[in-house]
PDB file of N, CA and C in Angstrom:
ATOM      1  N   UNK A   1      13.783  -2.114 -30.271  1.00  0.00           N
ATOM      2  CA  UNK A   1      14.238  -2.309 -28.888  1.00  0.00           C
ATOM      3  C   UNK A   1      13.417  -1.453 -27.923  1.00  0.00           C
ATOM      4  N   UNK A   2      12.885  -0.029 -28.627  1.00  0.00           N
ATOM      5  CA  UNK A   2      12.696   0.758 -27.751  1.00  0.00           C
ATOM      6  C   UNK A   2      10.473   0.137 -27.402  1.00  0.00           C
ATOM      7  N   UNK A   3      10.316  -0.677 -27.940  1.00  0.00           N
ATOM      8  CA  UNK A   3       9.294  -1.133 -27.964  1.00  0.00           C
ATOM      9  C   UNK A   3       9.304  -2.646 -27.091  1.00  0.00           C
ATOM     10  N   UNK A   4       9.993  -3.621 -26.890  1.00  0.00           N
ATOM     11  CA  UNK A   4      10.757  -4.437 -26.542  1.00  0.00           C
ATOM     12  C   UNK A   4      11.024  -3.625 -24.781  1.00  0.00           C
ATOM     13  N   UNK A   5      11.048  -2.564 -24.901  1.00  0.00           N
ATOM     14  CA  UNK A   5      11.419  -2.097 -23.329  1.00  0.00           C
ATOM     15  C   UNK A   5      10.053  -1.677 -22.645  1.00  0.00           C
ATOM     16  N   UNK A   6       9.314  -1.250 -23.491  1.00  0.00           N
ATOM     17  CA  UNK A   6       8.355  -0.527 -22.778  1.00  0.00           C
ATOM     18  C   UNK A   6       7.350  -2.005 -22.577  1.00  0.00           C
ATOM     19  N   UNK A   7       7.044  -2.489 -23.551  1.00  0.00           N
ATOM     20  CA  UNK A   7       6.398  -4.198 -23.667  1.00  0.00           C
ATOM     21  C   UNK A   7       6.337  -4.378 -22.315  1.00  0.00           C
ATOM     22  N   UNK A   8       8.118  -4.719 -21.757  1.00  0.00           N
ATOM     23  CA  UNK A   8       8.437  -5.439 -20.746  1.00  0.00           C
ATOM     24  C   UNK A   8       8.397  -4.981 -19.495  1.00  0.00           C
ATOM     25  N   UNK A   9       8.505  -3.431 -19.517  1.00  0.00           N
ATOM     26  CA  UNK A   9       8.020  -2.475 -18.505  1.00  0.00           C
ATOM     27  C   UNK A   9       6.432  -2.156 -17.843  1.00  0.00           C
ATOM     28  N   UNK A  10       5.833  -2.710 -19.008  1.00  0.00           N
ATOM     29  CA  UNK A  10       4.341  -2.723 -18.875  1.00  0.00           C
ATOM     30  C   UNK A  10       3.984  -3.989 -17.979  1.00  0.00           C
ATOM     31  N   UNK A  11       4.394  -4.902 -18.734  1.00  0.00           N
ATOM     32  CA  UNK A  11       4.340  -6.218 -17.942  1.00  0.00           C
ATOM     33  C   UNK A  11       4.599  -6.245 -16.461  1.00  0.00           C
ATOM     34  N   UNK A  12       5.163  -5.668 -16.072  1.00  0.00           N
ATOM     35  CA  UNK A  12       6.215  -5.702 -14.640  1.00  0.00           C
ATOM     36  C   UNK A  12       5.203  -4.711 -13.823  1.00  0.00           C
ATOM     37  N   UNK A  13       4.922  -4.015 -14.534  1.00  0.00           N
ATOM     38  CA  UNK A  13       4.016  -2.780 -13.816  1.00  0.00           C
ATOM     39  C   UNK A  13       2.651  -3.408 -13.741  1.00  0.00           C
ATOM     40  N   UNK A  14       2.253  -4.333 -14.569  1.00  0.00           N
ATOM     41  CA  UNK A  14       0.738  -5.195 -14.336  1.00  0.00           C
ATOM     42  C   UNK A  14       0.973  -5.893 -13.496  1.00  0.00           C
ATOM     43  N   UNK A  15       2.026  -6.772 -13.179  1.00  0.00           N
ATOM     44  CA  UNK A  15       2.016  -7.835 -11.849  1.00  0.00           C
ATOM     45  C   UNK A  15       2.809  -7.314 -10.765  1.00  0.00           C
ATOM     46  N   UNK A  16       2.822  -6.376 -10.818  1.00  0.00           N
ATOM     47  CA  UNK A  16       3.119  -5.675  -9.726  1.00  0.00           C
ATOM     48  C   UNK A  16       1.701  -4.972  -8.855  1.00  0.00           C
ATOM     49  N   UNK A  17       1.361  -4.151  -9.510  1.00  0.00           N
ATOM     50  CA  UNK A  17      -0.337  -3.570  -9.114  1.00  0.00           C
ATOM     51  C   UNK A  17      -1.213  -4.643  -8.982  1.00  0.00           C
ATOM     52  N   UNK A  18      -1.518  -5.739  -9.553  1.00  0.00           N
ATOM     53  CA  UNK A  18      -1.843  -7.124  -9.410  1.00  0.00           C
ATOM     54  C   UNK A  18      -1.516  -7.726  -8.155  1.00  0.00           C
ATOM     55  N   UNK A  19      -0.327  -7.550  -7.666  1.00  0.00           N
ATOM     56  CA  UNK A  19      -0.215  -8.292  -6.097  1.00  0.00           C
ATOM     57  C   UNK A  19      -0.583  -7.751  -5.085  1.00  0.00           C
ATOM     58  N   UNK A  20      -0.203  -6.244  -5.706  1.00  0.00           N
ATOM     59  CA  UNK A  20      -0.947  -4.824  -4.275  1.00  0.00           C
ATOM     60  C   UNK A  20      -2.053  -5.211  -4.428  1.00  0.00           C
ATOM     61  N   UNK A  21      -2.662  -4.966  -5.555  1.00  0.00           N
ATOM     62  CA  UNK A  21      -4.023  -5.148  -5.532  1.00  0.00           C
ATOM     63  C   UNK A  21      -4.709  -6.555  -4.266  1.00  0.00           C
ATOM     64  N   UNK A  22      -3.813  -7.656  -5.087  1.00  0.00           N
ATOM     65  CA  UNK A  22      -4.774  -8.611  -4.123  1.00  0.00           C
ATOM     66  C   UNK A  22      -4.173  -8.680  -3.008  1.00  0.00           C
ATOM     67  N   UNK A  23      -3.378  -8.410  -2.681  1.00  0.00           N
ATOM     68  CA  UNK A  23      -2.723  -8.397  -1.659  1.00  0.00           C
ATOM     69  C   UNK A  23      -3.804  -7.117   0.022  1.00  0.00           C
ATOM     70  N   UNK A  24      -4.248  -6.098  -0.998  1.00  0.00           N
ATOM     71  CA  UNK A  24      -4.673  -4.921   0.013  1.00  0.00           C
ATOM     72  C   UNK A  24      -6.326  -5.472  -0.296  1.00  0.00           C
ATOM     73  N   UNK A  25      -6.532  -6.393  -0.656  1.00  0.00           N
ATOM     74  CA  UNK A  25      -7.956  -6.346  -1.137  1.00  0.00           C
ATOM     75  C   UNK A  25      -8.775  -6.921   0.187  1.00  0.00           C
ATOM     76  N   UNK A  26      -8.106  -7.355   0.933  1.00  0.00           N
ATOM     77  CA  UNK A  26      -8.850  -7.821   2.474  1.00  0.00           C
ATOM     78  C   UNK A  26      -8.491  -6.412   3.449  1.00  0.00           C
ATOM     79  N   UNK A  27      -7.230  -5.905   3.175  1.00  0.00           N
ATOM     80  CA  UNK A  27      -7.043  -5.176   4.388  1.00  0.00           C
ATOM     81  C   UNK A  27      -7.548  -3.428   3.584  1.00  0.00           C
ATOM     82  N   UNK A  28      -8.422  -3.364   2.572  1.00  0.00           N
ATOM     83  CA  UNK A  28      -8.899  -2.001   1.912  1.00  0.00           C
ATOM     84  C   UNK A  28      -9.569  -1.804   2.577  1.00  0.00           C
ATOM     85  N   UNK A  29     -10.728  -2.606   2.827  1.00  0.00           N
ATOM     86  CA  UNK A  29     -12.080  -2.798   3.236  1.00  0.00           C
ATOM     87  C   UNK A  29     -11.772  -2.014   4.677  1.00  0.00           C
ATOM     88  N   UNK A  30     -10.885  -2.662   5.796  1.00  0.00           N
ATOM     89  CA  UNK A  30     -10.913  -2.347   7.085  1.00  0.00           C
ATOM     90  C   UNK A  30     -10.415  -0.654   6.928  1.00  0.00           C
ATOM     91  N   UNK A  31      -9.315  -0.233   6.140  1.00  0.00           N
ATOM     92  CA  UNK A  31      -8.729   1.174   5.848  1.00  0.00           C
ATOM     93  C   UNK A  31      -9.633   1.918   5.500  1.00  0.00           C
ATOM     94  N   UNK A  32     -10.476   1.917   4.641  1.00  0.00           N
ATOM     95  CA  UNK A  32     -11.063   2.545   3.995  1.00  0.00           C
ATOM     96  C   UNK A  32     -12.452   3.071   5.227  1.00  0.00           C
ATOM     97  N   UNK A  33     -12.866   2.049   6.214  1.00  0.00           N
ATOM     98  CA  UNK A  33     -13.499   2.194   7.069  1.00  0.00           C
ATOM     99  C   UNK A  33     -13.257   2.410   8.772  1.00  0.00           C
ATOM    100  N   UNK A  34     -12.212   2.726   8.977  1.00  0.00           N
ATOM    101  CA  UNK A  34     -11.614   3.388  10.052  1.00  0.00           C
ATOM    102  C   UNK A  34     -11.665   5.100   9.972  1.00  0.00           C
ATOM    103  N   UNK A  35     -11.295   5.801   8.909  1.00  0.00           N
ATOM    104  CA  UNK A  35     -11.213   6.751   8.820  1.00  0.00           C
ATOM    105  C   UNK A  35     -12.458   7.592   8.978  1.00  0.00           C
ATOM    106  N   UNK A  36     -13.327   6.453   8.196  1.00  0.00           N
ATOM    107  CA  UNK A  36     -14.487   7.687   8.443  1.00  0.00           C
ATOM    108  C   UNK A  36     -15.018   7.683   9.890  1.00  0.00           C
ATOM    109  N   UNK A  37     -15.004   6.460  10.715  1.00  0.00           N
ATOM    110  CA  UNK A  37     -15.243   6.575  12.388  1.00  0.00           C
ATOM    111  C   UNK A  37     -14.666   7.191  12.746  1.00  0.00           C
ATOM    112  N   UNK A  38     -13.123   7.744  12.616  1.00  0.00           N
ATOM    113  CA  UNK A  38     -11.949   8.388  13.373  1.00  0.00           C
ATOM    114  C   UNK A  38     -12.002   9.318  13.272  1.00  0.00           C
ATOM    115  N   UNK A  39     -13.186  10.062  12.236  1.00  0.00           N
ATOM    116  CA  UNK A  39     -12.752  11.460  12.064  1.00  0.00           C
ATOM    117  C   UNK A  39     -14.090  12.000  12.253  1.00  0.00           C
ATOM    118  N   UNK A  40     -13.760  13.136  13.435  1.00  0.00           N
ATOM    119  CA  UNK A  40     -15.306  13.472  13.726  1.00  0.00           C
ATOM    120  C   UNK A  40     -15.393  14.603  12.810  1.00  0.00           C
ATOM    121  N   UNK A  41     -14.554  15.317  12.411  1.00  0.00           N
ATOM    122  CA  UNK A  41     -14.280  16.340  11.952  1.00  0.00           C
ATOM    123  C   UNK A  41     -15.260  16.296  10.755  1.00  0.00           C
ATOM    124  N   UNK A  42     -15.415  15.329   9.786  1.00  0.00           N
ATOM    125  CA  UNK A  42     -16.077  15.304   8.594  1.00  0.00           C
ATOM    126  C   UNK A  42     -17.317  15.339   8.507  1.00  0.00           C
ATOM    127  N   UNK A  43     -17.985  16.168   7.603  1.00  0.00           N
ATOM    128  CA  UNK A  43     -19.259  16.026   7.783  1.00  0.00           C
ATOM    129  C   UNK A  43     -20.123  14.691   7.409  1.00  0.00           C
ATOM    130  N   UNK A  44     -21.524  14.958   7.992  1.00  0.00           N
ATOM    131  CA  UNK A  44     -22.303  13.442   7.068  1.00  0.00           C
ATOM    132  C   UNK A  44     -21.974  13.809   5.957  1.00  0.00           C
ATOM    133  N   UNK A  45     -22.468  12.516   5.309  1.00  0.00           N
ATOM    134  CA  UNK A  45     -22.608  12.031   3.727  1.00  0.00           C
ATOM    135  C   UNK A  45     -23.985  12.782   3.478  1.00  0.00           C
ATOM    136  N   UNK A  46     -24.731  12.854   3.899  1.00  0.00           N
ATOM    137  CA  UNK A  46     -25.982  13.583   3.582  1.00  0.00           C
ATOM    138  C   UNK A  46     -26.097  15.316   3.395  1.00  0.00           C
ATOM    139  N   UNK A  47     -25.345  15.877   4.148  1.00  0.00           N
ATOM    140  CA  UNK A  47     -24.992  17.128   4.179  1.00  0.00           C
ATOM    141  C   UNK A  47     -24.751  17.631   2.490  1.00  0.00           C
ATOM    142  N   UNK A  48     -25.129  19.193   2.275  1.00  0.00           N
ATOM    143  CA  UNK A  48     -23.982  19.589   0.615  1.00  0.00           C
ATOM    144  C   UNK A  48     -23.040  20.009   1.213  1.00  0.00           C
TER     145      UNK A  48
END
């Protein structure tokens, strides 16, 4: 049973991250690229 739970727990947890996933996969792109314009604070990428 205790195998039978986790099975089914796994499952639920794959199509779950699966919908975030495609779900954020248009709006990552824009998130992921706001921040670095918004923040003057950070240095270049070129900098150590």
């Amino acid at each position: 049973m205790r195998w039978l739970f986790i099975a089914v727990l796994m499952i639920l947890v794959g199509c779950v991250l699966s919908i975030i996933w495609m779900n954020d996969s248009g709006l990552g792109r824009i998130e992921v690229t706001q921040p670095q314009a918004q923040n003057p604070l950070a240095p270049p990428p070129g900098t150590p």
